[in-house]
Protein backbone atom coordinates (compact mmCIF):
# COMPACT_ATOMS: atom_id res chain seq x y z
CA UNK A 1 -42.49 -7.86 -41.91
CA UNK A 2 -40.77 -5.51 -44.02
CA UNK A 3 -42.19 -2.82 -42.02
CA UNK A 4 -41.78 -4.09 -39.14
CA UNK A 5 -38.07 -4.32 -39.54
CA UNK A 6 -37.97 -0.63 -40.53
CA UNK A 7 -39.96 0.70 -37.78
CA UNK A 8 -37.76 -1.32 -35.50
CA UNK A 9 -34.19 -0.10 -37.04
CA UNK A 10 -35.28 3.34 -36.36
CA UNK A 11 -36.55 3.12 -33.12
CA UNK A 12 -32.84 1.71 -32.31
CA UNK A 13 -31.41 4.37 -34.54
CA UNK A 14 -33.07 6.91 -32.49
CA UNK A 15 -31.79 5.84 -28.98
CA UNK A 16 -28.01 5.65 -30.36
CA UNK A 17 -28.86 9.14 -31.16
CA UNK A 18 -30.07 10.21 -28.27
CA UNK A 19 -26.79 8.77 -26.64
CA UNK A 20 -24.51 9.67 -29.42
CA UNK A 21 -22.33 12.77 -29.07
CA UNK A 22 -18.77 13.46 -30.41
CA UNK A 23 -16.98 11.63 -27.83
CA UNK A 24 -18.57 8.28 -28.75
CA UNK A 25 -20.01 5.21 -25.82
CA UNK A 26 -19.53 1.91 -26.26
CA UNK A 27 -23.44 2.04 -25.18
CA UNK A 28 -24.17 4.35 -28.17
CA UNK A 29 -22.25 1.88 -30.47
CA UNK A 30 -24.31 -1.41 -29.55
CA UNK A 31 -27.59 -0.13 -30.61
CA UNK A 32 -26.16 1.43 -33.53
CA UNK A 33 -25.31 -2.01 -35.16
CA UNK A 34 -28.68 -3.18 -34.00
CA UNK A 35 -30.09 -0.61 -36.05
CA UNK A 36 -27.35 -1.52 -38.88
CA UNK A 37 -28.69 -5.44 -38.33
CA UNK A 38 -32.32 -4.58 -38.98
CA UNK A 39 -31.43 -3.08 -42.42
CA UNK A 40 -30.26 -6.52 -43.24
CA UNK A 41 -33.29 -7.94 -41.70
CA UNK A 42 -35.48 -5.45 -44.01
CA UNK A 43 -33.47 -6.89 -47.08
CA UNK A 44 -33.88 -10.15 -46.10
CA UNK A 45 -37.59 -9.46 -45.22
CA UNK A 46 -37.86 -7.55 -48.57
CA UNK A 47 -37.19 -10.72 -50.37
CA UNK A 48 -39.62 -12.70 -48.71
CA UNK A 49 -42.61 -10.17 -49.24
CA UNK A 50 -41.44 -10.12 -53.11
CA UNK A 51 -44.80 -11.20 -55.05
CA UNK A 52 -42.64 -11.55 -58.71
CA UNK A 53 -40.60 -13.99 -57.61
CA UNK A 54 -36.53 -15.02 -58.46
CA UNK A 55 -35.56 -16.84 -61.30
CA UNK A 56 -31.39 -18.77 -60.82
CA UNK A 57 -30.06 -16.07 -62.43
CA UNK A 58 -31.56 -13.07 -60.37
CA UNK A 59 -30.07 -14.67 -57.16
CA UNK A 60 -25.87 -13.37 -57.96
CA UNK A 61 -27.35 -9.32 -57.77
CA UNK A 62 -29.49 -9.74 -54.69
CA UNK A 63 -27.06 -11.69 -52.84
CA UNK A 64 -24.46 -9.00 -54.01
CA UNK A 65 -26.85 -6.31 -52.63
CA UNK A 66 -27.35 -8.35 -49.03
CA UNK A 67 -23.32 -8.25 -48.80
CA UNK A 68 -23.00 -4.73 -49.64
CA UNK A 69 -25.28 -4.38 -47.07
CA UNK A 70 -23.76 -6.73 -44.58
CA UNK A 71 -20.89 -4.84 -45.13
CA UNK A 72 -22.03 -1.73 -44.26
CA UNK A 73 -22.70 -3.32 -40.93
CA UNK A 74 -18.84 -4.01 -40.47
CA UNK A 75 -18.08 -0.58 -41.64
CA UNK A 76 -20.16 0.39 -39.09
CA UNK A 77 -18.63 -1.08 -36.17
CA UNK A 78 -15.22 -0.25 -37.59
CA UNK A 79 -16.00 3.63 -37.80
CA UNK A 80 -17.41 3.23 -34.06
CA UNK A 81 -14.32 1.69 -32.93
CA UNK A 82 -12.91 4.56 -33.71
CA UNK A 83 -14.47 6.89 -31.98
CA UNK A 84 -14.84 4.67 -28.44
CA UNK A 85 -11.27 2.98 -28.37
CA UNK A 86 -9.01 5.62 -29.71
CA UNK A 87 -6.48 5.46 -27.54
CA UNK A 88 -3.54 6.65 -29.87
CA UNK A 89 -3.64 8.38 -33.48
CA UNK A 90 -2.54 4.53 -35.32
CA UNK A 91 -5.32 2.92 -33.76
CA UNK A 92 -7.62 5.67 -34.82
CA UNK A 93 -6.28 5.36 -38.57
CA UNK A 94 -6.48 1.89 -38.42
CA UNK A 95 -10.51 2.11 -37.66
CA UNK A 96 -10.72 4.44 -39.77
CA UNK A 97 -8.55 2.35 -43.14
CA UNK A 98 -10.81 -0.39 -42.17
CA UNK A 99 -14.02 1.64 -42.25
CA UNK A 100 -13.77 3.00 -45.20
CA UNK A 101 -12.16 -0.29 -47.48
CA UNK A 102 -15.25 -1.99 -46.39
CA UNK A 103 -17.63 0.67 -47.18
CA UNK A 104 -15.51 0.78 -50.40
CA UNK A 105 -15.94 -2.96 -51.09
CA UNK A 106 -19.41 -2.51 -50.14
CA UNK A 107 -19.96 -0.19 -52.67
CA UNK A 108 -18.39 -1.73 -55.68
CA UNK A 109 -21.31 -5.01 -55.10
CA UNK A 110 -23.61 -2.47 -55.37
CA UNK A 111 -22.30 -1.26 -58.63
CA UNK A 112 -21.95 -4.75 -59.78
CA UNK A 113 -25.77 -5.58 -58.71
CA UNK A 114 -26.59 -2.73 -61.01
CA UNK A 115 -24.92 -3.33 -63.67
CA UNK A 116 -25.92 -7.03 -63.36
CA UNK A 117 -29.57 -6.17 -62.97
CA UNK A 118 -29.81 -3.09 -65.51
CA UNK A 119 -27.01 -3.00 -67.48
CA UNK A 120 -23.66 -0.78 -67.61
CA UNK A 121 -23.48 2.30 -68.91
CA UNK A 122 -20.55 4.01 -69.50
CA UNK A 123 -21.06 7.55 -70.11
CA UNK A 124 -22.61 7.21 -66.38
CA UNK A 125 -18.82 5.94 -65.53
CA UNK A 126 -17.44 8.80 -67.19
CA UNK A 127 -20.22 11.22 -65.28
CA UNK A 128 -19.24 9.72 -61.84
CA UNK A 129 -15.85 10.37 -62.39
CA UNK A 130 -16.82 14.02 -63.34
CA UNK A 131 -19.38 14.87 -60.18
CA UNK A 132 -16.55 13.65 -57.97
CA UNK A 133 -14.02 15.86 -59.21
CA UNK A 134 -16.38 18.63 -58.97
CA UNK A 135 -17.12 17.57 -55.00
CA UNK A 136 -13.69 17.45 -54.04
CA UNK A 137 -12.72 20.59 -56.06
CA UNK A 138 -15.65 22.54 -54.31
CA UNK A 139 -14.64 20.60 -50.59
CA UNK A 140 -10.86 21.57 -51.38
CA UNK A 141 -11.06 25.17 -52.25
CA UNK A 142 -14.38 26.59 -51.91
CA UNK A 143 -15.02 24.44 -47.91
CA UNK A 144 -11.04 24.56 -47.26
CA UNK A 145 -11.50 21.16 -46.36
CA UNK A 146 -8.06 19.84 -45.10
CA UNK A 147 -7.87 15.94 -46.44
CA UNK A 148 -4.46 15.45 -45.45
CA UNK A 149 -3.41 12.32 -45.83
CA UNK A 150 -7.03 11.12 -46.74
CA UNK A 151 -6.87 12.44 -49.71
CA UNK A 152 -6.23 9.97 -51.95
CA UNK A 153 -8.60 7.40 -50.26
CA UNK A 154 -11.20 9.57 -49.84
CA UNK A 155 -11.06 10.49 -53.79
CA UNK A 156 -11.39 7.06 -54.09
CA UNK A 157 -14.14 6.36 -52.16
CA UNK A 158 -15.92 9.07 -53.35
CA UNK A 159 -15.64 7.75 -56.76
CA UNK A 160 -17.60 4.52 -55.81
CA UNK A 161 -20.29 6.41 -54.29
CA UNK A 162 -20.36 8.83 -57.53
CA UNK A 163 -20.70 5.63 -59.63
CA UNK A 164 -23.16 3.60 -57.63
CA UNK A 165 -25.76 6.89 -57.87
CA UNK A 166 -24.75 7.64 -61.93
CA UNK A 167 -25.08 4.06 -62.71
CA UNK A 168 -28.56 4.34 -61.03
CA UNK A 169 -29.46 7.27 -62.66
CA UNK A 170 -28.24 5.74 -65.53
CA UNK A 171 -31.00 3.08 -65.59
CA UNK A 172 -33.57 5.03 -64.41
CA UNK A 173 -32.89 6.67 -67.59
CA UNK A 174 -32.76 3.62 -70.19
CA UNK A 175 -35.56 0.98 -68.44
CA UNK A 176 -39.13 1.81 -68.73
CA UNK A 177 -41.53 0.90 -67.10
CA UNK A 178 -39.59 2.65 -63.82
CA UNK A 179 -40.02 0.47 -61.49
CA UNK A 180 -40.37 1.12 -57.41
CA UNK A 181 -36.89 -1.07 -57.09
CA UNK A 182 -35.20 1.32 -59.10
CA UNK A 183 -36.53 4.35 -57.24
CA UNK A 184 -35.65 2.65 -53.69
CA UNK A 185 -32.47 2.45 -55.16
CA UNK A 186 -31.67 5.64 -56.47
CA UNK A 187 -33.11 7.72 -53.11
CA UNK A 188 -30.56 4.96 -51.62
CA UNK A 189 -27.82 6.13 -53.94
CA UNK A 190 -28.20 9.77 -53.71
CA UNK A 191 -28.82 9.42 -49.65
CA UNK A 192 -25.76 7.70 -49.57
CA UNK A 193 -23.60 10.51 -51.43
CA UNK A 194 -25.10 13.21 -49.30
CA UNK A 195 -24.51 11.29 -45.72
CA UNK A 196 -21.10 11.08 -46.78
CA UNK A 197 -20.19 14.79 -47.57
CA UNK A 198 -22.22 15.42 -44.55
CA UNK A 199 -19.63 13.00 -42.70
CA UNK A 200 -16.71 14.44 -44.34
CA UNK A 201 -17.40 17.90 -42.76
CA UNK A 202 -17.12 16.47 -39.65
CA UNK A 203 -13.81 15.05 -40.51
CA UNK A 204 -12.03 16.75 -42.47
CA UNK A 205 -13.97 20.68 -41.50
CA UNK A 206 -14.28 19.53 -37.87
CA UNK A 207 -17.94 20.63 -37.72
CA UNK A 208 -18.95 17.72 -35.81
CA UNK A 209 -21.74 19.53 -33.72
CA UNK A 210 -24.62 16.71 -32.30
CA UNK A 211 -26.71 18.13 -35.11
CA UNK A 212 -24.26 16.99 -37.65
CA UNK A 213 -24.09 13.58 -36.45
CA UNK A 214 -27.98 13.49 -36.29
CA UNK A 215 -27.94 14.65 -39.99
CA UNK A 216 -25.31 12.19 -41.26
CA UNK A 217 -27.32 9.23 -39.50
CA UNK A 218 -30.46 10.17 -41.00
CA UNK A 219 -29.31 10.45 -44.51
CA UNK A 220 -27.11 7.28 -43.85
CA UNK A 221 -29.50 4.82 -42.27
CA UNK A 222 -32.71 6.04 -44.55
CA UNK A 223 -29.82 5.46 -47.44
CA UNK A 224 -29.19 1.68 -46.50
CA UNK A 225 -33.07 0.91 -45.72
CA UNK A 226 -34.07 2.28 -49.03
CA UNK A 227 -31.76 -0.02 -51.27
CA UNK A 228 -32.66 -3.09 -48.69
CA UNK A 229 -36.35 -1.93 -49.30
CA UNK A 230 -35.84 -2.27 -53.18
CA UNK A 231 -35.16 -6.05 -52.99
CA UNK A 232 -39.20 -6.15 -52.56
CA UNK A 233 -40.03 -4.87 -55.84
CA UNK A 234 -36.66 -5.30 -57.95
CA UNK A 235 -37.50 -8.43 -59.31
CA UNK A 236 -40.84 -7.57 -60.94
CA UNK A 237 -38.91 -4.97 -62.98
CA UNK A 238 -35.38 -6.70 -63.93
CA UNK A 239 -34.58 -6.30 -67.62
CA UNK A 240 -34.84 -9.81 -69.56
């Protein structure tokens, strides 16, 4: 079922992209959330197929991890919006604000499932916080990307996604033996990160070309179906 799900979610992701170009269709952005529904379907599926099994107190990460993920869905829809119903520049913003708190929120359940299922680590706090100064010092001076008024939000955001992949690394590190939900998770992590520097060229270096929108969708949607994929093996390998 699992499978299923995935093969399904790609097929759809594949006709938005074949429909997709800069200019956005309210066509284009109706099979994209199909394709962002059947990543929740694969994390629901995921949990099904699980052979370990969930004890009570397993339940609080995995739900956290189907919200982030629902979220991502909204965050979706939000960042289409934008795109297909821009009539002015404050309705544009406002898709955008919306997008990216939810994406935010989404973000900060994943770091709590983590730390829930693995354990927090702090130096991998303090080496988020240092990778995303290094990306936006690099994007600032080195790209000339112009952040504007983003600046500050985008920072922020981009410290969540630093976390959620350093916290993963993190426990990748410390638990042994490595388990597949922990690799589905980091390639989910690190997918994540690069979609989103992918998608910041296009907003903020104005390189959005079809083939950088095909890019940032592939690393995006194989980034959400990997950490819904974990929930079929995390489980087995939660620490006690």
């Amino acid at each position: 079922m699992t499978a299923i799900c995935i093969v399904l979610g790609l097929a759809c992701l594949l006709i938005f992209l074949s429909l997709r170009d800069k200019d956005g269709s309210s066509g284009a952005a109706m099979v994209k959330s199909f394709a962002s529904l059947f990543f929740i379907a694969t994390a629901l599926a995921a949990i099904a197929e699980n052979q370990g099994g969930f004890r009570p107190d397993h339940l609080e990460p995995v739900l956290l991890i189907i919200m982030g993920l629902a979220l991502g869905l909204v965050g979706d829809i939000m960042l289409d919006f934008k795109i297909v119903y821009q009539t002015n520049i404050k309705d544009s913003d406002t898709y955008t604000w919306t997008g990216m708190a939810v994406f935010g929120i989404g973000h900060i359940l994943f770091i709590a499932a983590v730390a829930m299922l693995y354990g927090f680590s702090a130096p991998a706090l303090l080496a988020g916080m240092l990778l995303n100064g290094v990306i936006f010092g690099i994007s600032r001076w080195a790209m000339k990307m112009d952040f504007g008024k983003w600046y500050t939000p985008s920072l922020l955001y981009g410290f969540l996604l630093s976390i959620f992949m350093c916290q993963v690394i993190a426990a990748c590190i410390r638990i042994r033996p490595l388990g597949a939900g922990l690799m589905f998770l980091l390639a989910g992590s690190v997918l994540f990160l690069l979609s989103d520097l992918v998608l910041s060229m296009t907003y903020f270096q104005a390189k959005d070309s079809k083939a950088m929108i095909v890019v940032n969708h592939l690393l995006y949607y194989f980034a959400q179906f990997a950490i819904a994929v974990s929930l079929k093996y995390t489980p087995v390998f939660l620490a006690s």
